[in-house]
C-alpha atoms as a PDB file:
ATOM      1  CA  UNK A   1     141.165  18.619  80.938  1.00  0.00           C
ATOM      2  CA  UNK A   2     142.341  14.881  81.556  1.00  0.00           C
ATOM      3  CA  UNK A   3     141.888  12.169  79.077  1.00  0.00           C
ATOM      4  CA  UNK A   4     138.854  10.760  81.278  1.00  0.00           C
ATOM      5  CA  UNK A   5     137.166  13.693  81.371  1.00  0.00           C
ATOM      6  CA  UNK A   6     137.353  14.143  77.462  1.00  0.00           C
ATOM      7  CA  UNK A   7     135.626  10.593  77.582  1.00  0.00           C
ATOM      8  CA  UNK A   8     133.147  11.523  79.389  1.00  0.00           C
ATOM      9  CA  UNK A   9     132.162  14.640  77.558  1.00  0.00           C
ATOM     10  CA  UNK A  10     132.805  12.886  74.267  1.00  0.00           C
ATOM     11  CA  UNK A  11     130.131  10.286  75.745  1.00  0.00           C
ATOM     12  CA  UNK A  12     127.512  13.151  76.777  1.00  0.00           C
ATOM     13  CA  UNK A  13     127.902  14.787  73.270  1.00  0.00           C
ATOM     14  CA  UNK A  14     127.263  11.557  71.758  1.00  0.00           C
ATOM     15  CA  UNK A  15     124.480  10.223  73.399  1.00  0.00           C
ATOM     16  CA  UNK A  16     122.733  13.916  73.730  1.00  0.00           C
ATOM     17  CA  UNK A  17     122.825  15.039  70.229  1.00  0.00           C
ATOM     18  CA  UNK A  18     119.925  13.716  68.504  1.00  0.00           C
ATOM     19  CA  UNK A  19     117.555  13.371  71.836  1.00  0.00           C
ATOM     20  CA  UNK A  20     115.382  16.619  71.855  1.00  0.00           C
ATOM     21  CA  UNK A  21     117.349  17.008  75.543  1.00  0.00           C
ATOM     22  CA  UNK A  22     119.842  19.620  74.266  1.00  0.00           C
ATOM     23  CA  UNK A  23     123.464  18.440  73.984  1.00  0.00           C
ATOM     24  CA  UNK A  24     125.012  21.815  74.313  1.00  0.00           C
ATOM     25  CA  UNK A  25     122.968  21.893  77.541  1.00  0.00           C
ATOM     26  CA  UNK A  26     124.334  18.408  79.527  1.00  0.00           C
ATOM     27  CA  UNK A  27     127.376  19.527  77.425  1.00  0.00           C
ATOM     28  CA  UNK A  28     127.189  23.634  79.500  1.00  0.00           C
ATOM     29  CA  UNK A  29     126.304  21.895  82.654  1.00  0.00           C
ATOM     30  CA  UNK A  30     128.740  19.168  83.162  1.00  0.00           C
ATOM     31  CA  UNK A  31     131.596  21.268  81.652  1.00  0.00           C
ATOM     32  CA  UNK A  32     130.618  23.661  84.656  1.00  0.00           C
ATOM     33  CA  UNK A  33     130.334  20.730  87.313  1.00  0.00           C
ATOM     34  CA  UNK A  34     133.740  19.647  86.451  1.00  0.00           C
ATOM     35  CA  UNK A  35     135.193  23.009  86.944  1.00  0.00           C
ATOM     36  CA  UNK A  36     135.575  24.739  83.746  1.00  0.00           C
ATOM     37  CA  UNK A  37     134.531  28.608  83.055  1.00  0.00           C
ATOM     38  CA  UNK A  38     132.124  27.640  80.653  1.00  0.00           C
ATOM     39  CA  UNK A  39     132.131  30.869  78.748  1.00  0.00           C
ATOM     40  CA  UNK A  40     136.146  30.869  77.882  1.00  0.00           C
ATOM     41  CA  UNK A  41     136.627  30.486  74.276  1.00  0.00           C
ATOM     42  CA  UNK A  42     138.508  27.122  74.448  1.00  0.00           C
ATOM     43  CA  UNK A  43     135.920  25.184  76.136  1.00  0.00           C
ATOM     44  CA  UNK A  44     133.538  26.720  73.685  1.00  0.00           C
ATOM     45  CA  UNK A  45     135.297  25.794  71.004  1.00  0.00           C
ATOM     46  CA  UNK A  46     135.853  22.105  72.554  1.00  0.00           C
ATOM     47  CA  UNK A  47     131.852  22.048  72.953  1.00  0.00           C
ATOM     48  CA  UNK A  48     131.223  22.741  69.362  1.00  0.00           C
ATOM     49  CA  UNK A  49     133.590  20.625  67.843  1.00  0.00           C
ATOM     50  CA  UNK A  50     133.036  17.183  69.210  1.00  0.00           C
ATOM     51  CA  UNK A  51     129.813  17.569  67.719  1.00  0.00           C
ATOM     52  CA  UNK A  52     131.460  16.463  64.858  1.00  0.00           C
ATOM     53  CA  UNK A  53     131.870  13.109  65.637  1.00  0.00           C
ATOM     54  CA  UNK A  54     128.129  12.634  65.956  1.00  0.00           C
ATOM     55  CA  UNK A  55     127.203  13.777  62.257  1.00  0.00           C
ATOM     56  CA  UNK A  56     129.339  11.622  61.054  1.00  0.00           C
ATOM     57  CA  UNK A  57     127.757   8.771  62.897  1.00  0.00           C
ATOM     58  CA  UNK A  58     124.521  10.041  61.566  1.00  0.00           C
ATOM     59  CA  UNK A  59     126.173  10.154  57.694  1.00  0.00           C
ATOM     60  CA  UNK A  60     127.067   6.693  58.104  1.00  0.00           C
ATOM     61  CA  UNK A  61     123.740   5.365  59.675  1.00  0.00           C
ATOM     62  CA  UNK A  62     121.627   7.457  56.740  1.00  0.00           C
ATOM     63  CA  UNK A  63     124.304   6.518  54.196  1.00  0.00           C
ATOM     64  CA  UNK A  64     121.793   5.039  51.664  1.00  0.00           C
ATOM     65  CA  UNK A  65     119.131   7.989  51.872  1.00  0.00           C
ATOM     66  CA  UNK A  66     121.844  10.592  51.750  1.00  0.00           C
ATOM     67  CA  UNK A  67     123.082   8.751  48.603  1.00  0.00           C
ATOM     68  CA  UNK A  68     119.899   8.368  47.239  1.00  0.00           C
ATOM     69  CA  UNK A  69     119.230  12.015  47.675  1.00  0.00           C
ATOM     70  CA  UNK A  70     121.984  13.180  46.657  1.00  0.00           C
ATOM     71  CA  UNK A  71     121.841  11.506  43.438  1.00  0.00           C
ATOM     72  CA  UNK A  72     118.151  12.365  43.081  1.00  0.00           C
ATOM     73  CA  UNK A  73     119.083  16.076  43.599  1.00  0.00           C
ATOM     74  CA  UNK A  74     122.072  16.360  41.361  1.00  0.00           C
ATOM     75  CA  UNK A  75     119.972  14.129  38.289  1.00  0.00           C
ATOM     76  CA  UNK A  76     116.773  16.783  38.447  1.00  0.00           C
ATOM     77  CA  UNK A  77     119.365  19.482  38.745  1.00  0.00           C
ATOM     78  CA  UNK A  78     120.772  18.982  35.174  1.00  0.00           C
ATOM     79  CA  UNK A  79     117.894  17.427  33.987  1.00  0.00           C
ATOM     80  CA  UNK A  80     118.134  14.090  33.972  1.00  0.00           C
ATOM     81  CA  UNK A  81     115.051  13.640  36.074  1.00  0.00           C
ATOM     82  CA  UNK A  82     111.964  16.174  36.635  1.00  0.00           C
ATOM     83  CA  UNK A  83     111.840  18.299  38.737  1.00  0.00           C
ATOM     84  CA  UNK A  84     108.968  16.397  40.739  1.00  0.00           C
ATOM     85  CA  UNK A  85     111.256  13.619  41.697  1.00  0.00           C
ATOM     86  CA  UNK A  86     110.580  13.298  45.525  1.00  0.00           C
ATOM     87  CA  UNK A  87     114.749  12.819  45.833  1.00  0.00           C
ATOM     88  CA  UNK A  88     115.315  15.983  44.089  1.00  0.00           C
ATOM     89  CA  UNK A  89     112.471  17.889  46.208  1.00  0.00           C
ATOM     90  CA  UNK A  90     114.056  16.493  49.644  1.00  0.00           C
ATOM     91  CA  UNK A  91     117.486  17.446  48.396  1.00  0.00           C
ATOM     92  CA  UNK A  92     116.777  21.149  47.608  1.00  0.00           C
ATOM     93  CA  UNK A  93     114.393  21.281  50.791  1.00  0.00           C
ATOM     94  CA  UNK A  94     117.601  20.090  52.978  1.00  0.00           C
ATOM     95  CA  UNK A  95     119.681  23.185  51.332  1.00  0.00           C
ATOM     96  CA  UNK A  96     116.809  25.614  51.937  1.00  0.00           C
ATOM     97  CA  UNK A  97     116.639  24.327  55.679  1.00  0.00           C
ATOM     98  CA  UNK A  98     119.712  24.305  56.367  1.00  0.00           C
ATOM     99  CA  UNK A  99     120.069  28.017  55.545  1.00  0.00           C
ATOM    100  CA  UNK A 100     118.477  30.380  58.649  1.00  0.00           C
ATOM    101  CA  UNK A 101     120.887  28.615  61.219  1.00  0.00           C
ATOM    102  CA  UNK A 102     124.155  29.447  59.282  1.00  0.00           C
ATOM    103  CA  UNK A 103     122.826  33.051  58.610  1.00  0.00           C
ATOM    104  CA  UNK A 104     121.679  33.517  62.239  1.00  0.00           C
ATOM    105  CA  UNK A 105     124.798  31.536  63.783  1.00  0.00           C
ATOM    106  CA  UNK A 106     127.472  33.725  62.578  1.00  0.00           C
ATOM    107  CA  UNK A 107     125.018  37.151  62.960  1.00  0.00           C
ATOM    108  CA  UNK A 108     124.701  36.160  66.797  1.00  0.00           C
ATOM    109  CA  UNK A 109     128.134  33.959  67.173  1.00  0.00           C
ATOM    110  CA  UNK A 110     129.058  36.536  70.235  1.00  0.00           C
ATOM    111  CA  UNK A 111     126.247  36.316  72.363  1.00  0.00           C
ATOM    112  CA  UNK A 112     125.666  32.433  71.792  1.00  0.00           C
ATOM    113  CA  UNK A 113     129.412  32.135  72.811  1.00  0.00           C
ATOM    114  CA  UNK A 114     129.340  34.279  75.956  1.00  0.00           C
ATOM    115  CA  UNK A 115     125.614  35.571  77.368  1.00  0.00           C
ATOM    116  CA  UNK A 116     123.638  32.669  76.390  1.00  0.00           C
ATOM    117  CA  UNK A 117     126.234  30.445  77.506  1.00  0.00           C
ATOM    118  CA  UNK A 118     124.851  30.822  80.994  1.00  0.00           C
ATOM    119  CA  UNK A 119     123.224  28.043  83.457  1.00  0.00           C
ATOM    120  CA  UNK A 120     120.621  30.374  83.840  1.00  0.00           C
ATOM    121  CA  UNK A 121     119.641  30.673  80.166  1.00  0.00           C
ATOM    122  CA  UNK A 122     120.274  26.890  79.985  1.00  0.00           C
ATOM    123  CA  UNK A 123     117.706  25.765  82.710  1.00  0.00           C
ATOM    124  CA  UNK A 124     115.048  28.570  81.673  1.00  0.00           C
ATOM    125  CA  UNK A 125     115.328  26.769  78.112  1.00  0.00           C
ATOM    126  CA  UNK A 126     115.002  23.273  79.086  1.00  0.00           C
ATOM    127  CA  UNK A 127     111.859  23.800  80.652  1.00  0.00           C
ATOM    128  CA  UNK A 128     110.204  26.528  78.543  1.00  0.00           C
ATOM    129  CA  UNK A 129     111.013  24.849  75.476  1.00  0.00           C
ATOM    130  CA  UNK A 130     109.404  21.515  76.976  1.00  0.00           C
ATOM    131  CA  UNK A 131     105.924  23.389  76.734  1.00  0.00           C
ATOM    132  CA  UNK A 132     106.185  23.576  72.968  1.00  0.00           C
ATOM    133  CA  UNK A 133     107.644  19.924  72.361  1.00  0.00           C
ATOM    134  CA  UNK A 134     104.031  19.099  74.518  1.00  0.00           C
ATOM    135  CA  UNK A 135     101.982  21.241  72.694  1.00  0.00           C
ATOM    136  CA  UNK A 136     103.696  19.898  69.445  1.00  0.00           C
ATOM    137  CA  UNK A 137     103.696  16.209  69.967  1.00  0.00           C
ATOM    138  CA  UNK A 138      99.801  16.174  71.305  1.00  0.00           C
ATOM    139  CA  UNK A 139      98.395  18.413  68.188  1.00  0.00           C
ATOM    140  CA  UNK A 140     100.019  16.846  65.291  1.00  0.00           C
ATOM    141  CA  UNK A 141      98.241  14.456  63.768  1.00  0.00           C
ATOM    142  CA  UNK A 142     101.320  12.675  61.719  1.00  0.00           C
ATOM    143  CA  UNK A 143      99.399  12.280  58.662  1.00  0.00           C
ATOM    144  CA  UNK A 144     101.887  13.387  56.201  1.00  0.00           C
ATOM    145  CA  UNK A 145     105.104  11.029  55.162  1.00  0.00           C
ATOM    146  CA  UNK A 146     108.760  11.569  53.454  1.00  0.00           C
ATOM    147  CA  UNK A 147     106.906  12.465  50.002  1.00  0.00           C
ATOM    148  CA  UNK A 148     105.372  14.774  51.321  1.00  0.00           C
ATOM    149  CA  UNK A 149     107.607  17.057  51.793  1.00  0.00           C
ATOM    150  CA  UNK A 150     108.434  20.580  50.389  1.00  0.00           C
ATOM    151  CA  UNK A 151     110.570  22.999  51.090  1.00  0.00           C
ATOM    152  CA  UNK A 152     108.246  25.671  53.375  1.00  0.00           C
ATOM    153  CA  UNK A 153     108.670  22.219  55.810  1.00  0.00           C
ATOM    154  CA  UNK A 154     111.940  22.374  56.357  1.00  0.00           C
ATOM    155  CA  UNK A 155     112.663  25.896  56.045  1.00  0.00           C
ATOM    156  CA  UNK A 156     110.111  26.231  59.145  1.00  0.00           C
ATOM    157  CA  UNK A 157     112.174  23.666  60.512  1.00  0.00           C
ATOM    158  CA  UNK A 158     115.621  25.165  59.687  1.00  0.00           C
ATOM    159  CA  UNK A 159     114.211  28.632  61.209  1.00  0.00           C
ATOM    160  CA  UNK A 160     113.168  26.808  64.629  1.00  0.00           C
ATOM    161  CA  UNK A 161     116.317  25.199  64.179  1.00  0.00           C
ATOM    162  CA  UNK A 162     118.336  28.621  64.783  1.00  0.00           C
ATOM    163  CA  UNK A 163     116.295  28.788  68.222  1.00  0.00           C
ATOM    164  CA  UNK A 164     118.990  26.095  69.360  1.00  0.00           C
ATOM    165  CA  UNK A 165     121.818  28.089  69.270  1.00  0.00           C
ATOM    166  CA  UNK A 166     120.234  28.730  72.923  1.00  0.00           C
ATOM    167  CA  UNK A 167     121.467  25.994  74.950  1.00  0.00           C
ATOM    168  CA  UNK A 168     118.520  23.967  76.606  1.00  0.00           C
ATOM    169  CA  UNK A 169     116.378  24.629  73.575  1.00  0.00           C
ATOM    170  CA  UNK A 170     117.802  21.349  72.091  1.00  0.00           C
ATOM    171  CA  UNK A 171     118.408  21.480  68.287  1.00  0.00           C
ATOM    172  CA  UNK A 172     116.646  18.368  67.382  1.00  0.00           C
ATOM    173  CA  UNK A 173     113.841  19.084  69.894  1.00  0.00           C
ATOM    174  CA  UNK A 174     112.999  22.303  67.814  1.00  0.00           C
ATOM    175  CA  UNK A 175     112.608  21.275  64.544  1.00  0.00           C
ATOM    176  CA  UNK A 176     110.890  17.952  65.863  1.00  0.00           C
ATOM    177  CA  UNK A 177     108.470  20.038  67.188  1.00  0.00           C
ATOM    178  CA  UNK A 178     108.285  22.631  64.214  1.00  0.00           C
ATOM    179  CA  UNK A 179     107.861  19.446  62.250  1.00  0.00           C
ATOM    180  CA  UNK A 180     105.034  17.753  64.500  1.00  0.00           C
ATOM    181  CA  UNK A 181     103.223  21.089  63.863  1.00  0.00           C
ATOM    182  CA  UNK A 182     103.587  20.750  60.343  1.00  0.00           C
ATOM    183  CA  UNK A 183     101.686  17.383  60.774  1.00  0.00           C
ATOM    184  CA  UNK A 184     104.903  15.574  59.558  1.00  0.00           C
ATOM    185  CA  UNK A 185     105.000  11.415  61.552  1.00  0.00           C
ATOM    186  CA  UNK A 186     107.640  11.128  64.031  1.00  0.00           C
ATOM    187  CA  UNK A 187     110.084   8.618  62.270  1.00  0.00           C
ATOM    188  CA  UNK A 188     110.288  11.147  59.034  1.00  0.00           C
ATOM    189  CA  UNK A 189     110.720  14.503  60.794  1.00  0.00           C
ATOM    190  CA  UNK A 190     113.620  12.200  63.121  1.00  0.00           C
ATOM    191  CA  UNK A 191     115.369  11.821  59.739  1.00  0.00           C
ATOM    192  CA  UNK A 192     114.709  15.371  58.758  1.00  0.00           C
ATOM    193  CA  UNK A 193     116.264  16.665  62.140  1.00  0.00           C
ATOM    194  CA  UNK A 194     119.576  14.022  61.111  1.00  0.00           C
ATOM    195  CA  UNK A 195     119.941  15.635  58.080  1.00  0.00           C
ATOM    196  CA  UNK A 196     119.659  19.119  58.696  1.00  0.00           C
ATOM    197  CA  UNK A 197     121.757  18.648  61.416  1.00  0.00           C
ATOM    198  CA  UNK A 198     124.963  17.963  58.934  1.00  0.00           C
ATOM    199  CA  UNK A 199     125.629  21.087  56.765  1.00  0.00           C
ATOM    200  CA  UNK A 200     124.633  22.778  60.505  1.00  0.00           C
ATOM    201  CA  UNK A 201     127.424  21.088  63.087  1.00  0.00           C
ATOM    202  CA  UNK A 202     129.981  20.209  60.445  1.00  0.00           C
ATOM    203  CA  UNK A 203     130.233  24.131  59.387  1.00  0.00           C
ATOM    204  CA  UNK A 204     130.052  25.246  63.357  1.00  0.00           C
ATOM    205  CA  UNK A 205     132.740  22.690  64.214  1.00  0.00           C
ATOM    206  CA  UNK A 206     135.365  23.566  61.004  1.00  0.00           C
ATOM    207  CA  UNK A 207     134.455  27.312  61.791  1.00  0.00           C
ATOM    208  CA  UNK A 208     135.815  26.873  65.601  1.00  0.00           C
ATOM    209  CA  UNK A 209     138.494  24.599  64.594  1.00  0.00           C
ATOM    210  CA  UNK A 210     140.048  26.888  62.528  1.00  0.00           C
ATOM    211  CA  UNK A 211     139.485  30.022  64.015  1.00  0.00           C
ATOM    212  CA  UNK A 212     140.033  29.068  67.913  1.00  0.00           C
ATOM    213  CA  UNK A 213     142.953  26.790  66.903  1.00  0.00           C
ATOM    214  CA  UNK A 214     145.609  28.312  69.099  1.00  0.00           C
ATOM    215  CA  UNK A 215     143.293  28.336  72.185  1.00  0.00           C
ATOM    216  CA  UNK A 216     142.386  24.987  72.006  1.00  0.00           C
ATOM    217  CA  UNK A 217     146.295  23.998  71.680  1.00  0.00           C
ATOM    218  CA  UNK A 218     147.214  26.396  75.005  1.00  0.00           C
ATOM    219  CA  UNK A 219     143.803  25.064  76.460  1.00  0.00           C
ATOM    220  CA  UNK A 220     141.530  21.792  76.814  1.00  0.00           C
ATOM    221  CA  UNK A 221     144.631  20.584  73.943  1.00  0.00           C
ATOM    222  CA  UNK A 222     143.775  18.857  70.639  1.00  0.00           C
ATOM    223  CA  UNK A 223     144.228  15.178  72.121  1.00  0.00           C
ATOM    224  CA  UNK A 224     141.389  15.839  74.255  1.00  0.00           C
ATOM    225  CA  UNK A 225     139.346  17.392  71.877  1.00  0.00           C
ATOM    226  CA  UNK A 226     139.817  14.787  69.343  1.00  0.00           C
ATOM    227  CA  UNK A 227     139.471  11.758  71.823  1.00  0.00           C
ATOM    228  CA  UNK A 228     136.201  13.414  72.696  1.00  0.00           C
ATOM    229  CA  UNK A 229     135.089  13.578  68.815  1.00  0.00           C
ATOM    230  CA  UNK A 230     135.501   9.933  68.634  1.00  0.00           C
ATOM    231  CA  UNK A 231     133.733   9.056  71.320  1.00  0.00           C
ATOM    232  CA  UNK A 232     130.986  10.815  70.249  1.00  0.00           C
ATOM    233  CA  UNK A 233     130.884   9.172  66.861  1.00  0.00           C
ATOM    234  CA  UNK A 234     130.101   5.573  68.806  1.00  0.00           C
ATOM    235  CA  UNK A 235     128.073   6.831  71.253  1.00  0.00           C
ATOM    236  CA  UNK A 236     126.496   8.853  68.646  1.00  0.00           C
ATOM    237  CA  UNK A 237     125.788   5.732  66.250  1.00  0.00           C
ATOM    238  CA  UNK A 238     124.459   3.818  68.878  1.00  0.00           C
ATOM    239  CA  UNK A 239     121.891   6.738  69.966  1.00  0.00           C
ATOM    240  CA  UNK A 240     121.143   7.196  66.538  1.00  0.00           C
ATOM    241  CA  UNK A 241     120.173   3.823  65.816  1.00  0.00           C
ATOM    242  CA  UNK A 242     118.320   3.320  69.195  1.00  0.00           C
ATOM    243  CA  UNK A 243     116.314   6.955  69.184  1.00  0.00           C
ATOM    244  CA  UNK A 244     114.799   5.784  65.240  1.00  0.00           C
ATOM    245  CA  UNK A 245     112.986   2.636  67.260  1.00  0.00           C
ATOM    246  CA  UNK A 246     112.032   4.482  69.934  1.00  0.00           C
ATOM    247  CA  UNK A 247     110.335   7.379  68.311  1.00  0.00           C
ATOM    248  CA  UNK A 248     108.239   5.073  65.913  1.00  0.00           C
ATOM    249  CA  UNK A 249     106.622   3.295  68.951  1.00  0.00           C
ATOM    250  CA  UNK A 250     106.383   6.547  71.509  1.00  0.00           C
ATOM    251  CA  UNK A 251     105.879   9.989  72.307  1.00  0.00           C
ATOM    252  CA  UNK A 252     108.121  13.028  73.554  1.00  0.00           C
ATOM    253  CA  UNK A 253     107.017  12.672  77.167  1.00  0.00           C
ATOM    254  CA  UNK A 254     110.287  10.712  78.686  1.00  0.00           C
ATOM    255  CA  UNK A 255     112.256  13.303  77.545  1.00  0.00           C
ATOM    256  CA  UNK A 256     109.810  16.381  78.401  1.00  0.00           C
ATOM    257  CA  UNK A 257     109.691  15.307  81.933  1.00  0.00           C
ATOM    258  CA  UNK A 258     112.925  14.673  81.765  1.00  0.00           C
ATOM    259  CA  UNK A 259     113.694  18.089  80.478  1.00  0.00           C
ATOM    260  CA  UNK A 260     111.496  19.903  82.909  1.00  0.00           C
ATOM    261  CA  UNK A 261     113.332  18.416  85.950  1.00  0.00           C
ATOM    262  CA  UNK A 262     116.796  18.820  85.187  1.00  0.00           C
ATOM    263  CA  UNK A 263     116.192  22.135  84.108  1.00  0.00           C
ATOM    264  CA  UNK A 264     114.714  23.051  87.541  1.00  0.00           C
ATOM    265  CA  UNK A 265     117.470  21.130  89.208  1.00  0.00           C
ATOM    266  CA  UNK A 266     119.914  23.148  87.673  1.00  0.00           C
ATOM    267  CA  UNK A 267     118.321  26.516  88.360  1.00  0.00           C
ATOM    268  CA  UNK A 268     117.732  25.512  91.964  1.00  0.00           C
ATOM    269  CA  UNK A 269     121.312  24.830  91.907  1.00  0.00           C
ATOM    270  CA  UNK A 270     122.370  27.997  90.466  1.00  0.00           C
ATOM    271  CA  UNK A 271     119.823  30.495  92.173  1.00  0.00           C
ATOM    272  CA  UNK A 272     120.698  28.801  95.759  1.00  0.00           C
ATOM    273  CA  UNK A 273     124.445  29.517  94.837  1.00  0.00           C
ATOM    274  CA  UNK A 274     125.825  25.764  95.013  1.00  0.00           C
ATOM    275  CA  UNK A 275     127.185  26.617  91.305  1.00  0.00           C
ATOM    276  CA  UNK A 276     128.099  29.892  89.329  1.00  0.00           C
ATOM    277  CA  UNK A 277     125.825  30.562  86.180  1.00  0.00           C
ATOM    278  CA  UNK A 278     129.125  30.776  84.085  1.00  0.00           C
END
């Protein structure tokens, strides 16, 4: 991997991320285009990592909510507030959603590393998965806000979270839509999808930094990988900051048309043979 290269990734990871696109997918599919074996533990690795960068783009944007919250939570946890506090109900309902993907993530960390790593799997998922994020965004009715919520909302979330360890699915696609169905408005389940994100991608990246250290350093090397992180944290705040105005005026449909086309670009691509599946 050369230095422009890591840019571009880093840029891709970024920008990805939070769009209900699947960043793991463009991630899969341009990793292939360039040349890589998509499926070697390095590049893996390199994939999960730079994801980094982007949660902490996403601390810094939220900082003031995920202060607040963690205040809230901490002050009903030793009493100092009740236990009805809407900061400390959000704070434990974070922790409870956060939960299925780290159980389910290192129960299935084979298989999402090798078999589901496949272009096949990736372009099946972009476009199945777009038939829920429709169904989703046209039957909610977005009648419930941020106080609202309780913990059965975002463990439903966190569990259709776990469906994203199948690139194409799109992490912040699922538990959009799992959050849509739960009649949840579009700017708060956004937010919801930011923070469960972080306990998510920051324990996947330290996990593959420290146990795929030595093939990173013999592979894609640590300059690259960390070059990539970076750019991912500025692409990442800007995508953060733009996707919040976005989603509070419109719908999914950009990106589920979007979705359904590159996925059946890239299974044209592999099923003619112009690209290997791995």
């Amino acid at each position: 991997m050369n230095i422009f290269e890591a840019v571009l990734l880093g840029a891709v990871e970024g920008f990805t991320e939070f769009l209900p696109i699947s960043s793991t997918g463009h991630l899969t599919i341009i990793e292939k285009l360039l040349g890589y074996r998509i499926d070697d533990p390095d590049i893996t690795a390199f994939t999960v990592i730079i994801q980094v960068g982007a949660v902490l783009a996403t601390i810094i944007f939220l900082r003031e909510t995920i202060i607040r919250i963690i205040v809230g939570f901490f002050a009903g946890l030793f009493g100092k507030r009740p236990k009805t506090d809407p900061d400390f109900r959000l704070g434990l309902a974070v922790i409870i959603g956060s939960l299925p993907i780290i159980v389910v993530g290192l129960l299935f960390q084979d298989a999402i590393e090798t078999t589901l790593r496949s272009l096949w799997f990736v372009g099946a998922a972009l476009i199945l998965f777009s038939g829920v994020m429709w169904f989703a965004d046209r039957a909610a009715t977005q009648r419930r806000r941020e106080a609202d919520i309780t913990w059965k909302d975002t463990l439903i979330m966190g569990l259709a979270q776990c469906l994203a360890l199948i690139p194409g699915v799109s992490r912040s696609g699922a538990t959009m839509s799992a959050g849509l169905l739960r009649d949840i408005d579009r700017v708060t389940i956004t937010k919801l999808s930011f923070l469960l994100s972080i306990p998510a991608l920051t324990g996947a990246s330290i996990l593959q930094g420290v146990s795929e250290y030595d093939r990173i350093s013999g592979g894609v090397g640590w300059t690259n990988t960390l070059v990539a992180t970076a750019v991912s944290f500025v692409v990442g705040y800007i995508s953060v900051s733009w996707l919040l105005k976005f989603i509070a005026k419109h719908s999914y449909t950009v990106f589920i048309v979007y979705r359904v086309v590159l996925g059946t670009i890239v299974l044209l691509l592999v099923g003619t043979g112009v690209i290997s599946a791995t």
